[in-house]
Protein backbone atom coordinates (compact mmCIF):
# COMPACT_ATOMS: atom_id res chain seq x y z
CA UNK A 1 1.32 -195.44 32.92
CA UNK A 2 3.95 -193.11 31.50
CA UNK A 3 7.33 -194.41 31.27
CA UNK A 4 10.37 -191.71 31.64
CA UNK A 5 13.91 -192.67 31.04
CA UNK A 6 16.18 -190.25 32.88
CA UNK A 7 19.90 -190.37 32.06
CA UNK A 8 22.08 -188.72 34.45
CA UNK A 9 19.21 -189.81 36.88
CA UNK A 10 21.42 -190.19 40.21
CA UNK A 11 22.06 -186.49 41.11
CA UNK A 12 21.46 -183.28 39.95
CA UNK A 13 18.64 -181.76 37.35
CA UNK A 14 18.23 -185.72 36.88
CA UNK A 15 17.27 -186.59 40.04
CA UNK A 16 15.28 -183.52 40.68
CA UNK A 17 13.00 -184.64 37.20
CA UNK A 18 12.79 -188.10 38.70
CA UNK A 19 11.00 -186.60 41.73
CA UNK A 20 8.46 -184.84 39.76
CA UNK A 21 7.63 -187.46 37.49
CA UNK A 22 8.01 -189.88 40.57
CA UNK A 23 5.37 -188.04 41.89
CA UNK A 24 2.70 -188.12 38.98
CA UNK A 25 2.65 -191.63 39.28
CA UNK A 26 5.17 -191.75 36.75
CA UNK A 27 7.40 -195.08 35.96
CA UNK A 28 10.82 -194.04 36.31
CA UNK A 29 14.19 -195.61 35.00
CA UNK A 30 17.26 -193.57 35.68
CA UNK A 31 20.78 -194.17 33.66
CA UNK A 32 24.08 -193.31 35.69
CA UNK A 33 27.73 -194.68 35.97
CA UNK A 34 27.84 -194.84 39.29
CA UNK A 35 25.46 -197.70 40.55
CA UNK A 36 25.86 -196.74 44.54
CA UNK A 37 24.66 -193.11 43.56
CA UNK A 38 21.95 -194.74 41.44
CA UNK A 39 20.92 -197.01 44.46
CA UNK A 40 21.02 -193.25 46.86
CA UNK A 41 18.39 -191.91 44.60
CA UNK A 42 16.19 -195.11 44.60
CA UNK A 43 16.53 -195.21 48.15
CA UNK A 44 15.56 -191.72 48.43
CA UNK A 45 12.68 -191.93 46.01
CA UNK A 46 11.44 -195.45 47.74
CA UNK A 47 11.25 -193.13 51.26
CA UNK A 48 8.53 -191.03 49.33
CA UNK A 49 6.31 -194.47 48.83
CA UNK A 50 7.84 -194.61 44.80
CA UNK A 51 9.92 -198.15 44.96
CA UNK A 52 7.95 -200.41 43.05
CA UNK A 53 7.92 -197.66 39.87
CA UNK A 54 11.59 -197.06 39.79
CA UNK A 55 14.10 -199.39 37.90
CA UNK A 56 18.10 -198.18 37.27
CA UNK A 57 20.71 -199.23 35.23
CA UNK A 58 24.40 -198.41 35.22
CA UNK A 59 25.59 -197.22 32.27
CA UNK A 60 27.88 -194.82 30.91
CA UNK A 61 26.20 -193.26 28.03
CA UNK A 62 29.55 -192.57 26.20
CA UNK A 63 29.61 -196.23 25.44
CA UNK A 64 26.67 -196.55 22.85
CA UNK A 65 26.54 -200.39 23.37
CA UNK A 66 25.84 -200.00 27.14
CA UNK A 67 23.59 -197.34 26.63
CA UNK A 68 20.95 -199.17 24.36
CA UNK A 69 21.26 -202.47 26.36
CA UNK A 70 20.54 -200.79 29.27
CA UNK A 71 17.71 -198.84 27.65
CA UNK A 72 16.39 -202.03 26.13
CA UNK A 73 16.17 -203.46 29.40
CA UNK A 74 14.20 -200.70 30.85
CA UNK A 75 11.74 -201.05 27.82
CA UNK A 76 11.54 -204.61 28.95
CA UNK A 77 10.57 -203.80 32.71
CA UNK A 78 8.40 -201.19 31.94
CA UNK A 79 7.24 -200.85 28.40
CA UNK A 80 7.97 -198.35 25.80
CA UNK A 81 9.59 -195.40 26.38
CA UNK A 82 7.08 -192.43 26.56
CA UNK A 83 9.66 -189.43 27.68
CA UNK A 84 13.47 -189.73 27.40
CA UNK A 85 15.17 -186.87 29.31
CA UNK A 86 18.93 -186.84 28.59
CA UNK A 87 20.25 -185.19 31.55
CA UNK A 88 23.69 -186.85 31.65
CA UNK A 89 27.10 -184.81 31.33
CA UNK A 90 30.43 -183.72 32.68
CA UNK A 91 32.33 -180.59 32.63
CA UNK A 92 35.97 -180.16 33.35
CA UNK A 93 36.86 -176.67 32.53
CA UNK A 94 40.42 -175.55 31.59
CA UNK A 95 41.90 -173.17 28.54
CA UNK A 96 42.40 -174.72 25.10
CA UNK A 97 46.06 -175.15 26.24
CA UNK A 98 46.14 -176.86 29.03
CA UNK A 99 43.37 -179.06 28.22
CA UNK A 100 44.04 -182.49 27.27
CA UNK A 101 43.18 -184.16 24.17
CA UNK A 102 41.72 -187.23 26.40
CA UNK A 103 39.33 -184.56 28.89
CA UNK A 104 38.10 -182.67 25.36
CA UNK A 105 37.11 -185.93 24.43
CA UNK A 106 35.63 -186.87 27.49
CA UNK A 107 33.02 -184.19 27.66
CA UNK A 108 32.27 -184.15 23.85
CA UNK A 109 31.33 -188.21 23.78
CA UNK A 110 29.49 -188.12 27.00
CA UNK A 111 27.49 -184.59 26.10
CA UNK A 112 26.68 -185.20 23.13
CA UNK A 113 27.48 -188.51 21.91
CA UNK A 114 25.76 -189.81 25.09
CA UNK A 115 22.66 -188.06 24.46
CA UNK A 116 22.54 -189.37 20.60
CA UNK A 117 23.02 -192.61 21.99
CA UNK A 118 19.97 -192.23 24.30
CA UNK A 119 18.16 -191.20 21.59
CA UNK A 120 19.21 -193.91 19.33
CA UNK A 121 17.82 -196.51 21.39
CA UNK A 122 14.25 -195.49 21.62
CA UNK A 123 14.29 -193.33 18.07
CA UNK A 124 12.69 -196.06 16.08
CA UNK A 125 9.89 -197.32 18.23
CA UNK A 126 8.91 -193.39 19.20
CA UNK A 127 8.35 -192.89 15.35
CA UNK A 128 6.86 -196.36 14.59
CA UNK A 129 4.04 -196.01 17.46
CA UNK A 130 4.07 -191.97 16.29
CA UNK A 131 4.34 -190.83 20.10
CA UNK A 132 7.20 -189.57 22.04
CA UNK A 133 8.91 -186.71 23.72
CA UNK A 134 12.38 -186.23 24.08
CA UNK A 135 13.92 -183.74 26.12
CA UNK A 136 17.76 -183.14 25.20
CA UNK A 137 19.69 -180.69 28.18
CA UNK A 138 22.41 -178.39 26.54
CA UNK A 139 23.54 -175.41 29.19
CA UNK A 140 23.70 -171.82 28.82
CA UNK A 141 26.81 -172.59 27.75
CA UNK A 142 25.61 -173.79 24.19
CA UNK A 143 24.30 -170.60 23.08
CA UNK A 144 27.38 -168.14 23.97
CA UNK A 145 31.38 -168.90 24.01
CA UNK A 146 32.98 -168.80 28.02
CA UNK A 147 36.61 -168.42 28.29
CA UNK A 148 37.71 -171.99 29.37
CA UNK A 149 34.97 -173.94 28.16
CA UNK A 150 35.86 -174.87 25.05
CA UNK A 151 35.41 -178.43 25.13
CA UNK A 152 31.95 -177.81 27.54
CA UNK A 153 30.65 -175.17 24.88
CA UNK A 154 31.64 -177.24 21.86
CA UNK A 155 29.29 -180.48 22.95
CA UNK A 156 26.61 -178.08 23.98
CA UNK A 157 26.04 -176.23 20.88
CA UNK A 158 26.54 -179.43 19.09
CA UNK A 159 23.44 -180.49 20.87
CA UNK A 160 21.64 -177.71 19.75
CA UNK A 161 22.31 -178.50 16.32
CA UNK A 162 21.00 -181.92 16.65
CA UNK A 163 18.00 -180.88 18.76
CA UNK A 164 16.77 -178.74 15.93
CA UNK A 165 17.64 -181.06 12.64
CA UNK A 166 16.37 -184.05 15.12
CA UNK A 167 12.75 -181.82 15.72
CA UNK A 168 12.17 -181.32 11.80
CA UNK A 169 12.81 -185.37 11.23
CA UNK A 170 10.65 -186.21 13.89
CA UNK A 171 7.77 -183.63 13.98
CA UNK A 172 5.77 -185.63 10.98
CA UNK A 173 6.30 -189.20 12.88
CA UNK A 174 4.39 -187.50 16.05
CA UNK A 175 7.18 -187.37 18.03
CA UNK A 176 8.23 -184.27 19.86
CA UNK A 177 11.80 -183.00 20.86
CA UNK A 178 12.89 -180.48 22.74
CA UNK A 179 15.82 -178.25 23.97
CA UNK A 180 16.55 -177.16 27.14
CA UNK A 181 19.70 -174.70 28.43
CA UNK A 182 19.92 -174.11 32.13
CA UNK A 183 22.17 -171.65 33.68
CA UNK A 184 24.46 -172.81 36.76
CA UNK A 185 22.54 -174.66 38.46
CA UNK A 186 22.91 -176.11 42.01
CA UNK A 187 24.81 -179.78 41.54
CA UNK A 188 26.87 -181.94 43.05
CA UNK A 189 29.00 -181.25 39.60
CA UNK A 190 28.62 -177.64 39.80
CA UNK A 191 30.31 -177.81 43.20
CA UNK A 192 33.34 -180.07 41.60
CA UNK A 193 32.97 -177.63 38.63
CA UNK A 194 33.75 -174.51 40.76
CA UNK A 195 37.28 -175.92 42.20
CA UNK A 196 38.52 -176.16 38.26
CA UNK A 197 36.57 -172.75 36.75
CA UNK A 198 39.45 -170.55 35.53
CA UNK A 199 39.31 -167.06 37.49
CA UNK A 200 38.88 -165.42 33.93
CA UNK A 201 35.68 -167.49 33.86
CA UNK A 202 34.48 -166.88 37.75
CA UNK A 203 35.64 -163.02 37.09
CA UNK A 204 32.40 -163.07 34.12
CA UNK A 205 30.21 -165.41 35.63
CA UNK A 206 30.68 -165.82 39.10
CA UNK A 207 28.18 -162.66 40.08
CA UNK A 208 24.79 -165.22 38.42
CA UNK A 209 23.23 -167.11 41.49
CA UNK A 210 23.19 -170.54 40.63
CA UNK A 211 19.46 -171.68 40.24
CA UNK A 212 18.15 -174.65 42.34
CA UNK A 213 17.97 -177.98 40.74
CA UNK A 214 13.96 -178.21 41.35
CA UNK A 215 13.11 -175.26 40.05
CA UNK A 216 14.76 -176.19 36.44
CA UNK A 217 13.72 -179.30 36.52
CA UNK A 218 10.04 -178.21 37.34
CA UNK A 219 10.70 -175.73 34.30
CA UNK A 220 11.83 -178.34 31.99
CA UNK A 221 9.04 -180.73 32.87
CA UNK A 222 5.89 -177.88 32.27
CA UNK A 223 8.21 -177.47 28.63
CA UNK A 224 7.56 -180.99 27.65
CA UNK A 225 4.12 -180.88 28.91
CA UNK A 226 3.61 -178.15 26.29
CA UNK A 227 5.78 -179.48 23.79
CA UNK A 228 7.95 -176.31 23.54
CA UNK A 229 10.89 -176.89 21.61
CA UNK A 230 13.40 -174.52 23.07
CA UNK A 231 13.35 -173.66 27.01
CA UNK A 232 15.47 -171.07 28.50
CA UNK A 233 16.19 -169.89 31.70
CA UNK A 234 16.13 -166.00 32.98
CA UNK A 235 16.18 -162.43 30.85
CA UNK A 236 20.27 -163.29 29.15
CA UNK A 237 19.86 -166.39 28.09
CA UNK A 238 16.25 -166.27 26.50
CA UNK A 239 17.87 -162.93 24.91
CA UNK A 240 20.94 -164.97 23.42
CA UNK A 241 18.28 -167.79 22.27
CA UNK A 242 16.14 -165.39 20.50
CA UNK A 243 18.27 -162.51 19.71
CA UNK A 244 21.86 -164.10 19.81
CA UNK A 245 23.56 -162.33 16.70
CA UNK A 246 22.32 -159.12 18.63
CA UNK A 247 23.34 -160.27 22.00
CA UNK A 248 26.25 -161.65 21.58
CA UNK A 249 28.37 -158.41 20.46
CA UNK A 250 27.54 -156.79 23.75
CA UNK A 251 27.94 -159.87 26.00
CA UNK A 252 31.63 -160.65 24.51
CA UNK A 253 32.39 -157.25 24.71
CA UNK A 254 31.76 -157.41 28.54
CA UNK A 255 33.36 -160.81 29.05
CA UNK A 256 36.59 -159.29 27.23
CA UNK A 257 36.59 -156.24 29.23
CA UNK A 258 36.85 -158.12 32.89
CA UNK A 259 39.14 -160.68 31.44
CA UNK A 260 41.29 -157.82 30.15
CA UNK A 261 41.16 -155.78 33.52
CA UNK A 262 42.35 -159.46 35.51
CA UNK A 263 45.24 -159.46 33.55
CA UNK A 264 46.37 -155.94 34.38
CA UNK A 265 46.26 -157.23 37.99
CA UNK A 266 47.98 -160.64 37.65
């Protein structure tokens, strides 16, 4: 029986993946801080007959000693990992400025340090038994700059980076990772995220319907069916993925233009 280890599995694109794979008979072990949202999505999961296959662990994957020991435990309960989907992250938007040093480093340990972590933990068993998929979640935000994301942006193209070094060191051990970048997507943290997005941001964004949680997380689990290395979501981001040097030019130019014509009104 496949095991899937789901951080950020309490809410959100997590949760939604946990149904799926809940669903194929999956065994699932979810990672989250908060242990009474954790025990929400069990209970929610258990109402769908999926109890006995379910096992979480708080954890907050910025802390890389919590993180494997919690890991480790799930290997213990259920066996070898067989899919790690690193789902957890935060967002706190805010310019450059007014950003502290302390939120920057917030969202750059738990993005991407958190997902290394993960990875960490069931890295060396994946390549020993030459089988494994791991699915790493970056954003939209990882493949273009938005005006009071710098912190957001900077984790998320970091992850990028290590998605595509990571693929190269693992593709001759038989184990396959991916890269996934949703757009805004429909979240309990997208909701927080709104009350803190700079108008500059919402004035060049806020037009893009947010996308449902199932229907990325049913796009990111066909991806690691296939073993697709890169998954992206709708016409401008696949265009920024594959043509981004070309793309780019014309998106800042846009993104300068309404930020430029909110200032003449302010």
């Amino acid at each position: 029986m496949t095991h899937v280890i789901i951080t950020g599995g309490s809410s959100g694109i997590g949760l939604a993946l946990a149904r799926l794979y809940a669903a194929r008979g999956a065994r699932i072990s979810l990672l989250a801080r908060s242990l009474p949202a954790l025990e929400a999505a069990m209970t929610e999961l258990a109402r769908h007959g999926h109890e006995p296959s379910i096992r979480i662990e708080s954890a907050d994957v910025a802390d890389e000693d919590q993180t494997l020991a919690a890991i480790r435990r799930c290997e213990d309960a259920f066996g070898p990992c067989d899919i790690l989907i690193t789902s957890a992250g935060i967002v706190e938007p805010g310019r450059f400025d007014a950003l502290s040093s302390a939120a920057f480093h917030r969202q750059v340990q738990t993005n991407l340090f958190g997902s290394i972590h993960a990875v960490r933990a069931v890295y060396a068993a994946m390549t020993e038994r030459r089988s494994g998929r791991i699915m790493l979640i970056s954003s939209g935000a990882g493949l273009i700059g938005i005006y009071g994301y710098t912190a957001y942006c900077a984790s998320k193209f970091a992850l990028h980076g290590f998605a595509d070094a990571l693929r190269s060191e693992a593709k001759p051990h038989g184990v396959n990772v991916s890269v996934c970048f949703p757009p805004d997507t429909e979240t309990p943290q997208f909701s927080r995220e709104l009350e803190h997005r700079p108008l500059e941001a919402t004035v060049i964004m806020g037009r893009i319907a947010p996308w449902s949680s199932a229907t990325v997380a049913l796009r990111i689990a066909r991806a690691i069916d296939k073993g697709q290395f890169e998954v992206f979501f709708g016409w401008t981001l696949w265009a920024l993925g594959r043509f981004g040097s070309a793309v780019k030019p014309v998106l800042n130019w846009w993104f300068d233009r309404g930020i430029q014509r909110l200032g003449g009104r302010r």
